[in-house]
Protein backbone atom coordinates (compact mmCIF):
# COMPACT_ATOMS: atom_id res chain seq x y z
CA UNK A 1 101.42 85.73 84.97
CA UNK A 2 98.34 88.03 85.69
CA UNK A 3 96.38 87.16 88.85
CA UNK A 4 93.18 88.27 89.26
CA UNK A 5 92.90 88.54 93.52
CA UNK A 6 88.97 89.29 93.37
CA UNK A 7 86.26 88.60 90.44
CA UNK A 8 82.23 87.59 90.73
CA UNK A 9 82.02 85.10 88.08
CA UNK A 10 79.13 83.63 89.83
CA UNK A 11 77.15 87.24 89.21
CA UNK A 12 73.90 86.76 86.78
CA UNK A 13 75.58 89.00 84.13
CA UNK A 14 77.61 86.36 83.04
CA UNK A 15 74.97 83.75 83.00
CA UNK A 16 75.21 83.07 79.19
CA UNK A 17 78.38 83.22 78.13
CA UNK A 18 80.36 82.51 81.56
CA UNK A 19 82.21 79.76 80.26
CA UNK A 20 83.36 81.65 77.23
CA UNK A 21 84.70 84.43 79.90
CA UNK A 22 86.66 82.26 81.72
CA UNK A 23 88.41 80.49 78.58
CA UNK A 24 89.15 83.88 77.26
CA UNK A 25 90.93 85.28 80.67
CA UNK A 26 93.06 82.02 80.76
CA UNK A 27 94.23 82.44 77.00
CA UNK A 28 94.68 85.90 77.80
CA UNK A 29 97.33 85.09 80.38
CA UNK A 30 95.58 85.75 83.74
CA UNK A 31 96.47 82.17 84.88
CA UNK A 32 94.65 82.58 88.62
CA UNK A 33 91.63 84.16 89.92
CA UNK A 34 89.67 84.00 92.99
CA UNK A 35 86.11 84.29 92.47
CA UNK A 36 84.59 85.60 95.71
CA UNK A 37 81.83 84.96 97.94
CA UNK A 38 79.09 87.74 98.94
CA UNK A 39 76.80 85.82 100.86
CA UNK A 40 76.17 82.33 100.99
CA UNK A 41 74.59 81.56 97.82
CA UNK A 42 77.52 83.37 95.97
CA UNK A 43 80.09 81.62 98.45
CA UNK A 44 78.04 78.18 97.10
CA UNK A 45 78.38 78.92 93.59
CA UNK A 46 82.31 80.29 93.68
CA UNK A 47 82.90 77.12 95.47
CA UNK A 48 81.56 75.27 92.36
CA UNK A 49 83.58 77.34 90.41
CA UNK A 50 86.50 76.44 91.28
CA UNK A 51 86.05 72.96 91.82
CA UNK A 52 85.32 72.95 88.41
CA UNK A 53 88.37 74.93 87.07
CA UNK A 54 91.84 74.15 88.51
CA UNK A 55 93.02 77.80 88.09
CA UNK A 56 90.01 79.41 89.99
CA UNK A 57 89.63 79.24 93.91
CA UNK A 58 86.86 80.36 95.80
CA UNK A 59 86.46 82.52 99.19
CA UNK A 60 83.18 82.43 101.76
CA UNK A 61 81.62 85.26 103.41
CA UNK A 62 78.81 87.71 103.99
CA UNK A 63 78.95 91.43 102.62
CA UNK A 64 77.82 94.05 104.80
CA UNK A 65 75.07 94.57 102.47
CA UNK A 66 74.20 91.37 103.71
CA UNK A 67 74.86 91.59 107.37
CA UNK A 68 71.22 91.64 108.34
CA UNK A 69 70.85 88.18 107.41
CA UNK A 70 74.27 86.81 109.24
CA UNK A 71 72.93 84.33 112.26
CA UNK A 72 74.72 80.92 114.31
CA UNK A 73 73.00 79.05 110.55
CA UNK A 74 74.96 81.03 108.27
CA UNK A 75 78.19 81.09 110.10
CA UNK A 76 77.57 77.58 110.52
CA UNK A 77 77.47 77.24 106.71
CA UNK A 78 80.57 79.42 106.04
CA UNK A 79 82.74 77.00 108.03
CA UNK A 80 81.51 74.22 105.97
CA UNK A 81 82.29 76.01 102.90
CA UNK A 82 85.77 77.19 104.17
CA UNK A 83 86.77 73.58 104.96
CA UNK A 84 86.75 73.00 101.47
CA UNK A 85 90.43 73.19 100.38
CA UNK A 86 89.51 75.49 97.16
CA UNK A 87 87.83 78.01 100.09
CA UNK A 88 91.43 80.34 100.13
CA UNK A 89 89.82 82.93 102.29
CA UNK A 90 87.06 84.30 104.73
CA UNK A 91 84.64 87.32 102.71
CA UNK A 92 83.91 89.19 101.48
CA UNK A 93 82.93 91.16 104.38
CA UNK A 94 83.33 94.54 106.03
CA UNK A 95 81.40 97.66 106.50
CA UNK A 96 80.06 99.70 104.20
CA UNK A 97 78.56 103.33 104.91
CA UNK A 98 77.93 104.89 101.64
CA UNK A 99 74.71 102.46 101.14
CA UNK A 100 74.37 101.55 104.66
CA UNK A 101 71.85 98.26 103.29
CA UNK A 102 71.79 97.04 106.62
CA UNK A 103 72.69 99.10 109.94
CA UNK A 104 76.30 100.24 110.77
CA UNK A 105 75.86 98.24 114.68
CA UNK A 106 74.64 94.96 112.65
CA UNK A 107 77.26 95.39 109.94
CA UNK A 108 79.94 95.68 112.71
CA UNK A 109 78.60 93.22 114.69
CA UNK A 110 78.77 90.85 111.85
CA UNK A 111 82.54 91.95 110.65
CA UNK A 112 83.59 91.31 114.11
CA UNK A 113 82.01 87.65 113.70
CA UNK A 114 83.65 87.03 110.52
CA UNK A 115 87.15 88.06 111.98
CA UNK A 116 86.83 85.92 114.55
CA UNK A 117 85.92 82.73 112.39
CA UNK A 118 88.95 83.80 109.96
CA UNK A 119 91.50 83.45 113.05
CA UNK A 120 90.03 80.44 113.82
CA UNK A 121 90.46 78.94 110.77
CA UNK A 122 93.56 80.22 109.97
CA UNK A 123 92.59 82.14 106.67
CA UNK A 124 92.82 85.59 105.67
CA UNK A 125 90.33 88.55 105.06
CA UNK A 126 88.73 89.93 102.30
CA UNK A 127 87.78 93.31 103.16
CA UNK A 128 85.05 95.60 101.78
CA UNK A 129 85.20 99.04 103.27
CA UNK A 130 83.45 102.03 101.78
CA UNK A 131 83.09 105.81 103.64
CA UNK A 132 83.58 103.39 106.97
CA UNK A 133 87.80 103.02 106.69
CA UNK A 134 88.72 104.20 110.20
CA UNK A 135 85.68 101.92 112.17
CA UNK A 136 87.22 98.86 109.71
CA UNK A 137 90.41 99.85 111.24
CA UNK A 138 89.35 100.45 114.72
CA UNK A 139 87.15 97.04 114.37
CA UNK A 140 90.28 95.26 113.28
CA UNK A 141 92.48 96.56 116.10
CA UNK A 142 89.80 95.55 118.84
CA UNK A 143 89.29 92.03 117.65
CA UNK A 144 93.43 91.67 117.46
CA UNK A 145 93.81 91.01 113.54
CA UNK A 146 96.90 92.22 113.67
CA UNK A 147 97.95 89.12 114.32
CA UNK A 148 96.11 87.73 111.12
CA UNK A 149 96.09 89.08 107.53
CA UNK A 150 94.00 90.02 105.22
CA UNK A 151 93.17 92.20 101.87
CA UNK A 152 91.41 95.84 101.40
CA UNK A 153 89.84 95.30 98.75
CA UNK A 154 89.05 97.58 95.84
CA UNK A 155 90.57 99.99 98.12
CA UNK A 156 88.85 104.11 97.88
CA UNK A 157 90.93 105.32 101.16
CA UNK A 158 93.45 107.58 101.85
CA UNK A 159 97.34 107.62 101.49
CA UNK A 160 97.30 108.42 105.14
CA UNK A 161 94.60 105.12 106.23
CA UNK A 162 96.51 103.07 103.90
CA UNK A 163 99.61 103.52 105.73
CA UNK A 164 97.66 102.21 109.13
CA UNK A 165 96.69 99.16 106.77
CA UNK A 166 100.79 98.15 105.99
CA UNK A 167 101.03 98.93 109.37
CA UNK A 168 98.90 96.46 110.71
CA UNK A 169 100.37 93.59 108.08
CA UNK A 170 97.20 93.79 106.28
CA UNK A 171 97.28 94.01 101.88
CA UNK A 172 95.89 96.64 99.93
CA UNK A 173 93.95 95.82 96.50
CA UNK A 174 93.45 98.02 93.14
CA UNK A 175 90.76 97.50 91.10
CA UNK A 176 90.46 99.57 86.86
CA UNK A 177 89.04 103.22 89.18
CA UNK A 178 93.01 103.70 89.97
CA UNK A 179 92.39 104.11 85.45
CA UNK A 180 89.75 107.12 85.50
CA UNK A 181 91.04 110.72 85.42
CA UNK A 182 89.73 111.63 88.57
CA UNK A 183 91.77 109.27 90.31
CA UNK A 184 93.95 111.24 91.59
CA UNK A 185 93.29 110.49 95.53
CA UNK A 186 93.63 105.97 94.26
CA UNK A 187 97.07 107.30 92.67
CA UNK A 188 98.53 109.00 95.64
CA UNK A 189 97.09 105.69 97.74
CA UNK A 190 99.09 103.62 95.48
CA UNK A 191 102.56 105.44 95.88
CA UNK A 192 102.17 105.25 99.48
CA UNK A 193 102.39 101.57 99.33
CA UNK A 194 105.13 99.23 99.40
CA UNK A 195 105.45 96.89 96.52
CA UNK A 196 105.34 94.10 98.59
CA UNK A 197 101.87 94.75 100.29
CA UNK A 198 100.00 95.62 96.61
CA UNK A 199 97.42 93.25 94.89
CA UNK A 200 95.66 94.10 92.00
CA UNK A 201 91.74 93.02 90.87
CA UNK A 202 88.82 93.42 88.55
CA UNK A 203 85.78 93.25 90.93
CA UNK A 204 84.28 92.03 87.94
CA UNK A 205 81.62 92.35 86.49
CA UNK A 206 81.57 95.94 87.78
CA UNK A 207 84.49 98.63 87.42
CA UNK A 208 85.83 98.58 84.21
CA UNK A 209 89.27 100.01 83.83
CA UNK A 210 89.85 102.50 80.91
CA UNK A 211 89.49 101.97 78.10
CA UNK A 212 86.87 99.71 78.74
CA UNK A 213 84.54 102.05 80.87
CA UNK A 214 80.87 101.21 80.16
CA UNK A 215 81.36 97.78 79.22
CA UNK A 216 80.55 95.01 81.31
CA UNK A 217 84.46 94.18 83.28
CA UNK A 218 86.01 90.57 82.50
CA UNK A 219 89.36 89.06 83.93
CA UNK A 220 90.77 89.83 80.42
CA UNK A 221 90.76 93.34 81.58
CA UNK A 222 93.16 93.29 84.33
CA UNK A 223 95.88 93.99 82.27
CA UNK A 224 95.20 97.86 82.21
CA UNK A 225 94.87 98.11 85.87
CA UNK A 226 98.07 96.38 86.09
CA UNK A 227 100.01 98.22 83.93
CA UNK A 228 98.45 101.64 85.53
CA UNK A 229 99.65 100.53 88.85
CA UNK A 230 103.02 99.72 87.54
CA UNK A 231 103.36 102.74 85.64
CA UNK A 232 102.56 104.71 89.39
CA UNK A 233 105.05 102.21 91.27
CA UNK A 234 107.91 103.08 88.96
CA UNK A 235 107.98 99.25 87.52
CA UNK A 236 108.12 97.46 83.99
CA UNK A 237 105.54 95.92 83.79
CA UNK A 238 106.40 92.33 83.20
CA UNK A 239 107.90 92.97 86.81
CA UNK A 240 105.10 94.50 88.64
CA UNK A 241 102.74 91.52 87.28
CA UNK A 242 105.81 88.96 88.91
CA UNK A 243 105.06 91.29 91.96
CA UNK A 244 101.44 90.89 91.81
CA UNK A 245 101.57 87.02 91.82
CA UNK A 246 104.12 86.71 94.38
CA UNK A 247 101.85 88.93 96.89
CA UNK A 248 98.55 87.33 95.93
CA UNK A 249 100.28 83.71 96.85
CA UNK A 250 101.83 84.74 100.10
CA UNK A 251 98.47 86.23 101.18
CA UNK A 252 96.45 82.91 100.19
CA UNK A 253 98.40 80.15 102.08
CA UNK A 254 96.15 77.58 100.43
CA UNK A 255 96.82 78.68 97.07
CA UNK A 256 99.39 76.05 95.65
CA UNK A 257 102.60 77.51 95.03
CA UNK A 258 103.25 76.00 91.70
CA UNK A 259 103.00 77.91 88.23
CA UNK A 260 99.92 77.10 86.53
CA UNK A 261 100.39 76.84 82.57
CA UNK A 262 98.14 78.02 79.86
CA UNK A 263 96.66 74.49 78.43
């Protein structure tokens, strides 16, 4: 029972054969995924996703990429699309310092925004966070999520940050880098977390777990980054993916808590 926590169906690269994609990950045993909003076109167009297919649900936010465009309009527009029962979560949003597309205050700004609207909807995060993990932390801490929940998504931090991340009863997500050879600072993240608090992701169409590196990434590909995460965590693997789904579902309160079957 693979779960894919965070895809991008929706992106243009899989504008021809999209529907073939999705059949594929379903016979291929990954029997959920959330496809994940970016801004509000994306957030649109997951949202038709997954009104369309039962085993897809959809989350609404605005990257920090993005964050230069976040006004009263847009937010207005995300808590449209999050009253939408398929909406299972708020992002994905955050900060992100290695591009720095719009400016650090703005992106901040507009994280803080997004927290706030989460907490008053009652859904959890979906948190980008690249070269900016302490000021996502610090953000976090200031606005009191501590007292919501939320995911790290395609997490590039430290053992030591990810610690602070349990700690504050947030998630931590895995996408196919914890794969490469180099990945010897993603390994050492993943031992420091408890089973319980692990997700794992394809970010697809982008980072393609080996040995698919240099391909464009699909759902079907999960199953590598899985099994490399349970091979770090010490687990069989039929186990860590039980793991995986159990996680993903108590995160996601909206997700319905029965066992979709392959049709």
């Amino acid at each position: 029972m693979l779960f894919d926590s965070h895809a991008h169906l929706d992106d243009p690269r899989f504008g021809t054969d999209r529907e073939q994609v999705i059949n594929e990950a379903r016979k291929s045993g990954v029997l959920r995924i959330i496809n994940v909003g970016a801004g509000i076109e994306s957030s649109l167009s997951s949202l038709e996703l997954a009104r369309k297919h039962d085993f897809i649900f959809s989350s609404c936010g605005v990257h920090p990429h993005e964050a230069s465009s976040y006004n009263d309009e847009i937010e207005g527009k995300l808590r449209e699309i999050a009253r939408d029962g398929n909406t299972v979560a708020i992002g994905e949003t955050g900060l992100d310092y290695y591009y720095d597309n719009s400016p650090r205050e703005t992106q901040k700004t507009v994280f803080a925004r997004q927290i706030r609207l989460a907490g008053e909807l009652s859904l959890p995060l979906i948190i980008h966070c690249r070269d900016a993990h302490k000021d996502c932390l610090d953000l976090l801490k200031s606005e009191k999520a501590d007292s919501q929940t939320g995911v790290f998504h395609c997490y590039s931090g430290s053992a030591e940050m990810v610690r602070d991340i349990v700690g504050m009863g947030f998630y931590v997500s895995f996408t196919g880098v914890v794969t490469f050879k180099n990945a010897r600072k993603t390994i050492e993240a993943v031992k420091a977390i408890p089973s319980d608090r692990l997700l794992v992701e394809t970010d697809c169409p982008y980072m393609p777990p080996e040995p698919m590196r240099g391909k464009r990434n699909v759902p079907e590909y999960i199953k590598y980054t899985a099994a490399k995460l349970a091979e770090i965590q010490g687990r069989d693997y039929e186990e860590m993916c039980g793991i995986f789904w159990d996680n993903t579902h108590r995160l996601f309160s909206r997700l319905p808590k029965d066992t979709v079957m392959v049709k």
